[in-house]
PDB file of N, CA and C in Angstrom:
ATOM      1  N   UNK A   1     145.778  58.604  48.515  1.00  0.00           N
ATOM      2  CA  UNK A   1     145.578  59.918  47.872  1.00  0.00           C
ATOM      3  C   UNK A   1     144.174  60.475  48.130  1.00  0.00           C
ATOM      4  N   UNK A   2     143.259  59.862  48.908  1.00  0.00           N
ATOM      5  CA  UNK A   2     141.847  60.349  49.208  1.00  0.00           C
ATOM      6  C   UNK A   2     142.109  61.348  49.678  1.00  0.00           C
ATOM      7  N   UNK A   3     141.082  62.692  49.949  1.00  0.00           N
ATOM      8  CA  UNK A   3     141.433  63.469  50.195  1.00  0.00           C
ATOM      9  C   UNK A   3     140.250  63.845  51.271  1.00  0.00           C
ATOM     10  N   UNK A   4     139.865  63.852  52.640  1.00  0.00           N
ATOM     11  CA  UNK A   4     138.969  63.476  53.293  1.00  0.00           C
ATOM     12  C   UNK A   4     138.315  65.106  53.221  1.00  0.00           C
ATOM     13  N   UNK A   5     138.231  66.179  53.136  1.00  0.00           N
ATOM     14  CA  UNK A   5     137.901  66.959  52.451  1.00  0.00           C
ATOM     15  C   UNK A   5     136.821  66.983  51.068  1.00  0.00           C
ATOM     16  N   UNK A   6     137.496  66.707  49.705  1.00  0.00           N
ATOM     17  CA  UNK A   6     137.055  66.297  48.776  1.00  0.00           C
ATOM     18  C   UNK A   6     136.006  64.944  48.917  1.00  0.00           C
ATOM     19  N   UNK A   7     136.080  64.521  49.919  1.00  0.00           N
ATOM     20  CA  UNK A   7     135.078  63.372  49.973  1.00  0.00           C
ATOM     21  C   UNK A   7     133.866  63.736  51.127  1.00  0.00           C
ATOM     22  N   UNK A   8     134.361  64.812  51.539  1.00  0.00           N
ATOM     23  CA  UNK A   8     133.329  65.131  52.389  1.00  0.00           C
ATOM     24  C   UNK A   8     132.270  66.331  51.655  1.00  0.00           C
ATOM     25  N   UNK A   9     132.994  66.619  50.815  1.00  0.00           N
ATOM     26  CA  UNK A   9     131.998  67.610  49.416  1.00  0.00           C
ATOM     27  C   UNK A   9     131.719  66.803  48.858  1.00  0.00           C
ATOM     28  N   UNK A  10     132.172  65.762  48.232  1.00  0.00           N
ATOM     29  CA  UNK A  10     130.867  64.396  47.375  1.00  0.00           C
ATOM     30  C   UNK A  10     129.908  64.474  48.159  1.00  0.00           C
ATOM     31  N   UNK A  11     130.236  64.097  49.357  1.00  0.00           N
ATOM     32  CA  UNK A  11     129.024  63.381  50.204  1.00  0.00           C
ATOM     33  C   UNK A  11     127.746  64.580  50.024  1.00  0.00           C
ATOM     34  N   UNK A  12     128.091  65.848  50.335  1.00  0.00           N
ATOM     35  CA  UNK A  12     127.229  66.650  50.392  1.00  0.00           C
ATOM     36  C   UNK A  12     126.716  67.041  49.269  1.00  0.00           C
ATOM     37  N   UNK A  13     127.255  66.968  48.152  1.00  0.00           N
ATOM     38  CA  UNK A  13     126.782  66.853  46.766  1.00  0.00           C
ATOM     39  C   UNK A  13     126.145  66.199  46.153  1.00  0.00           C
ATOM     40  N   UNK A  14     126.194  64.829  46.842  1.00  0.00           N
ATOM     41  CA  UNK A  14     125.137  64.243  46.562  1.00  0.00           C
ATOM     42  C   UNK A  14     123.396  64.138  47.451  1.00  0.00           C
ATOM     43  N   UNK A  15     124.329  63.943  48.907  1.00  0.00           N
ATOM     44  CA  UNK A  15     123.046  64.690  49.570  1.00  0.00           C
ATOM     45  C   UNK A  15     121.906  65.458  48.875  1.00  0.00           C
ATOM     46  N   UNK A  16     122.714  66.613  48.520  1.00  0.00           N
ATOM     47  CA  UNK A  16     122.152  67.565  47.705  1.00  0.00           C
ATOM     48  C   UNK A  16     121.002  67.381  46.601  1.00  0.00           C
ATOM     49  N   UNK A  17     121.937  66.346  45.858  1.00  0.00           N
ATOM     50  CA  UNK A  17     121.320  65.700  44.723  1.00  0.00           C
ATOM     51  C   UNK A  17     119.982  64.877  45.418  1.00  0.00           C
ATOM     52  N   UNK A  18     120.059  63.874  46.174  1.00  0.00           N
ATOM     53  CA  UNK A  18     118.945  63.132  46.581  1.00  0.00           C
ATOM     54  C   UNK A  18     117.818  64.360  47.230  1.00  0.00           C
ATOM     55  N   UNK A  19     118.009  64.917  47.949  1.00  0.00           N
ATOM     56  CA  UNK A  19     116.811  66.274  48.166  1.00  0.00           C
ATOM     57  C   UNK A  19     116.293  66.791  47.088  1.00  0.00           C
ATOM     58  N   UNK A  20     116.871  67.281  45.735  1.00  0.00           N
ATOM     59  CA  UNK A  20     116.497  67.941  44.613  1.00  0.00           C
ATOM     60  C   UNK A  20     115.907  66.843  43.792  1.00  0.00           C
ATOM     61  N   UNK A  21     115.857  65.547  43.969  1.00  0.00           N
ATOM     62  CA  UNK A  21     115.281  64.857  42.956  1.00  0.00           C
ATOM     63  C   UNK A  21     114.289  64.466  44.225  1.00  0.00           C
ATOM     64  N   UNK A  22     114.047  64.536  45.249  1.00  0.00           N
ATOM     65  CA  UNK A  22     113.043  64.131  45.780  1.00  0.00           C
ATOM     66  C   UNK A  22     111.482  65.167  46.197  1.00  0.00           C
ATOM     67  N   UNK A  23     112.498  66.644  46.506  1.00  0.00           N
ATOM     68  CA  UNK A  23     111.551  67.691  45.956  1.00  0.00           C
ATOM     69  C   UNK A  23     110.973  68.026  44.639  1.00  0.00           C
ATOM     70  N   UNK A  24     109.658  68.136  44.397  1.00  0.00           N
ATOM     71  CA  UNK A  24     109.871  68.359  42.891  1.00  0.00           C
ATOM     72  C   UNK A  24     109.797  69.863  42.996  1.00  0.00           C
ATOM     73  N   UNK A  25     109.964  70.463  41.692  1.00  0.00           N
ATOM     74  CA  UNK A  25     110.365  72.093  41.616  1.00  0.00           C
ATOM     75  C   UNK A  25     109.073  73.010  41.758  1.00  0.00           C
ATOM     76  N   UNK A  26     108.510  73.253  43.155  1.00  0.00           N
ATOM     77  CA  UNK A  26     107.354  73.894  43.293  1.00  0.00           C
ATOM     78  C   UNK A  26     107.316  75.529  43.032  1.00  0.00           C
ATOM     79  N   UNK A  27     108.423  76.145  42.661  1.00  0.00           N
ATOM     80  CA  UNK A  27     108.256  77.319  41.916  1.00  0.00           C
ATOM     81  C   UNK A  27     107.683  77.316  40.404  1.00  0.00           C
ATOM     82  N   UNK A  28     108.138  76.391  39.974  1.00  0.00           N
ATOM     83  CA  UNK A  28     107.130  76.277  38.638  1.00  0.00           C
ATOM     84  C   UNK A  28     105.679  76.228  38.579  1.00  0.00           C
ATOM     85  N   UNK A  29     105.631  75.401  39.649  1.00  0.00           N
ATOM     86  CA  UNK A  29     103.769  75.136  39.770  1.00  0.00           C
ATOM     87  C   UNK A  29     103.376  76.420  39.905  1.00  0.00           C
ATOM     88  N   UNK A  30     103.626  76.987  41.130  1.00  0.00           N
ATOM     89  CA  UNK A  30     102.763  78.163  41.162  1.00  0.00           C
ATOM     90  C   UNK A  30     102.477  79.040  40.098  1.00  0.00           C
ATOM     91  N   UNK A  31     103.953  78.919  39.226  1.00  0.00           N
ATOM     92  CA  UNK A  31     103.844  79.832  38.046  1.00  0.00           C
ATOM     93  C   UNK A  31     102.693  79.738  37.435  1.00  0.00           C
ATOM     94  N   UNK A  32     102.914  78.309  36.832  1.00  0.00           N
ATOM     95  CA  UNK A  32     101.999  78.009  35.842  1.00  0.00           C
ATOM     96  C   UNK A  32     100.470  78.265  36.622  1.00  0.00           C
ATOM     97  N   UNK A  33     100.205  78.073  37.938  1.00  0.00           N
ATOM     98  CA  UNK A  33      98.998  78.203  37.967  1.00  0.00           C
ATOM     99  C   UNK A  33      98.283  80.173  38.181  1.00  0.00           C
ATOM    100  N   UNK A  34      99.427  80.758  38.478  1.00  0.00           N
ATOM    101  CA  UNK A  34      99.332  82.174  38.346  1.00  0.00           C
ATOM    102  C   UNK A  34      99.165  82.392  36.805  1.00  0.00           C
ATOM    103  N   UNK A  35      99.853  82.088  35.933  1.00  0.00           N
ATOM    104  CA  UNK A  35      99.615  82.507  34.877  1.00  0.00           C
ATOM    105  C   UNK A  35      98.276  82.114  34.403  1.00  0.00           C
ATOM    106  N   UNK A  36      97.706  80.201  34.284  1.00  0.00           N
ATOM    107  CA  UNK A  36      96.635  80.499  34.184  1.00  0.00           C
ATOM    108  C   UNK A  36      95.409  81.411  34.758  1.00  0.00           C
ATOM    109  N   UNK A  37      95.274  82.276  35.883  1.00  0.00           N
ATOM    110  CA  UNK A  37      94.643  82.815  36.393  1.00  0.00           C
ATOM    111  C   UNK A  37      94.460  84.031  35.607  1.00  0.00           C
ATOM    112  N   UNK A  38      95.623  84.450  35.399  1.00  0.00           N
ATOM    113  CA  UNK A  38      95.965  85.858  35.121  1.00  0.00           C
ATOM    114  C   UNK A  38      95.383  85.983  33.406  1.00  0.00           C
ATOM    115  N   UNK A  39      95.739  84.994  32.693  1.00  0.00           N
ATOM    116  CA  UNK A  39      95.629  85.036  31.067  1.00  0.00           C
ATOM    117  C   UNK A  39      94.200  84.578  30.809  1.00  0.00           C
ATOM    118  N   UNK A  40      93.296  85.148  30.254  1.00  0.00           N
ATOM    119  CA  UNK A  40      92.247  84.638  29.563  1.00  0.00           C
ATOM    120  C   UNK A  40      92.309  83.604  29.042  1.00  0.00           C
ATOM    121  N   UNK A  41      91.448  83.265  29.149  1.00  0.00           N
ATOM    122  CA  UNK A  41      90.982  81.793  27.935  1.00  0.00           C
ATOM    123  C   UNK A  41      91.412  81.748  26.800  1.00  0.00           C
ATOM    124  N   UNK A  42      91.964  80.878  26.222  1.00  0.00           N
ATOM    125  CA  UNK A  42      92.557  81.018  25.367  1.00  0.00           C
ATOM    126  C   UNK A  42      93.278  81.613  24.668  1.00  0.00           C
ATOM    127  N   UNK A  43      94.152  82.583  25.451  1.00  0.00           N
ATOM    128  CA  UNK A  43      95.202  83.157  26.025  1.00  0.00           C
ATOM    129  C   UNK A  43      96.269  82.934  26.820  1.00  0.00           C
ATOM    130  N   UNK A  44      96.645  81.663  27.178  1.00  0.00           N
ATOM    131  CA  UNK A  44      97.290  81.228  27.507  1.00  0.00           C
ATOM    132  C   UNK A  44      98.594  81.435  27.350  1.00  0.00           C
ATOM    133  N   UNK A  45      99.985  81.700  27.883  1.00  0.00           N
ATOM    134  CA  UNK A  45     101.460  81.748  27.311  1.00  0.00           C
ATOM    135  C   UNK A  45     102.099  80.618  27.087  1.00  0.00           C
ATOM    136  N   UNK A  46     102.333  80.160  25.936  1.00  0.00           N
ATOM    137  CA  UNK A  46     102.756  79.192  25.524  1.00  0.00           C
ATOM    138  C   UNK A  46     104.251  79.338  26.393  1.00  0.00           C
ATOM    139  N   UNK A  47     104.831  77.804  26.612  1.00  0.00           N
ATOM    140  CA  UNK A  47     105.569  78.408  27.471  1.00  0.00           C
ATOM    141  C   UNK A  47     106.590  76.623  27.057  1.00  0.00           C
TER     142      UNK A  47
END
C-alpha cells in the first residue's frame, strides 16, 4: 500500500525540516537589530 509518491513528499518534508532547523530565522535578527537602531534608549518595543 506504499504509495511512492506520498513517500517521495515525506522525504521532501523532511528535507525541508532539516534546512529550517539548521538555518536559524535571520529575518528576525535584522528586525530586532533595526528596531534597536531606530527606538531610543529606553524606548525600546517590547516585543
Amino acid at each position: 500500500m506504499a504509495d511512492p509518491k506520498k513517500e517521495t513528499d515525506e522525504k521532501r518534508f523532511n528535507e525541508t525540516v532539516q534546512r529550517m532547523l539548521k538555518t536559524p530565522p535571520k529575518p528576525k535578527h535584522k528586525e530586532t537589530k533595526t528596531d534597536d537602531r531606530r527606538a531610543p534608549e529606553g524606548k525600546k518595543p517590547k516585543n
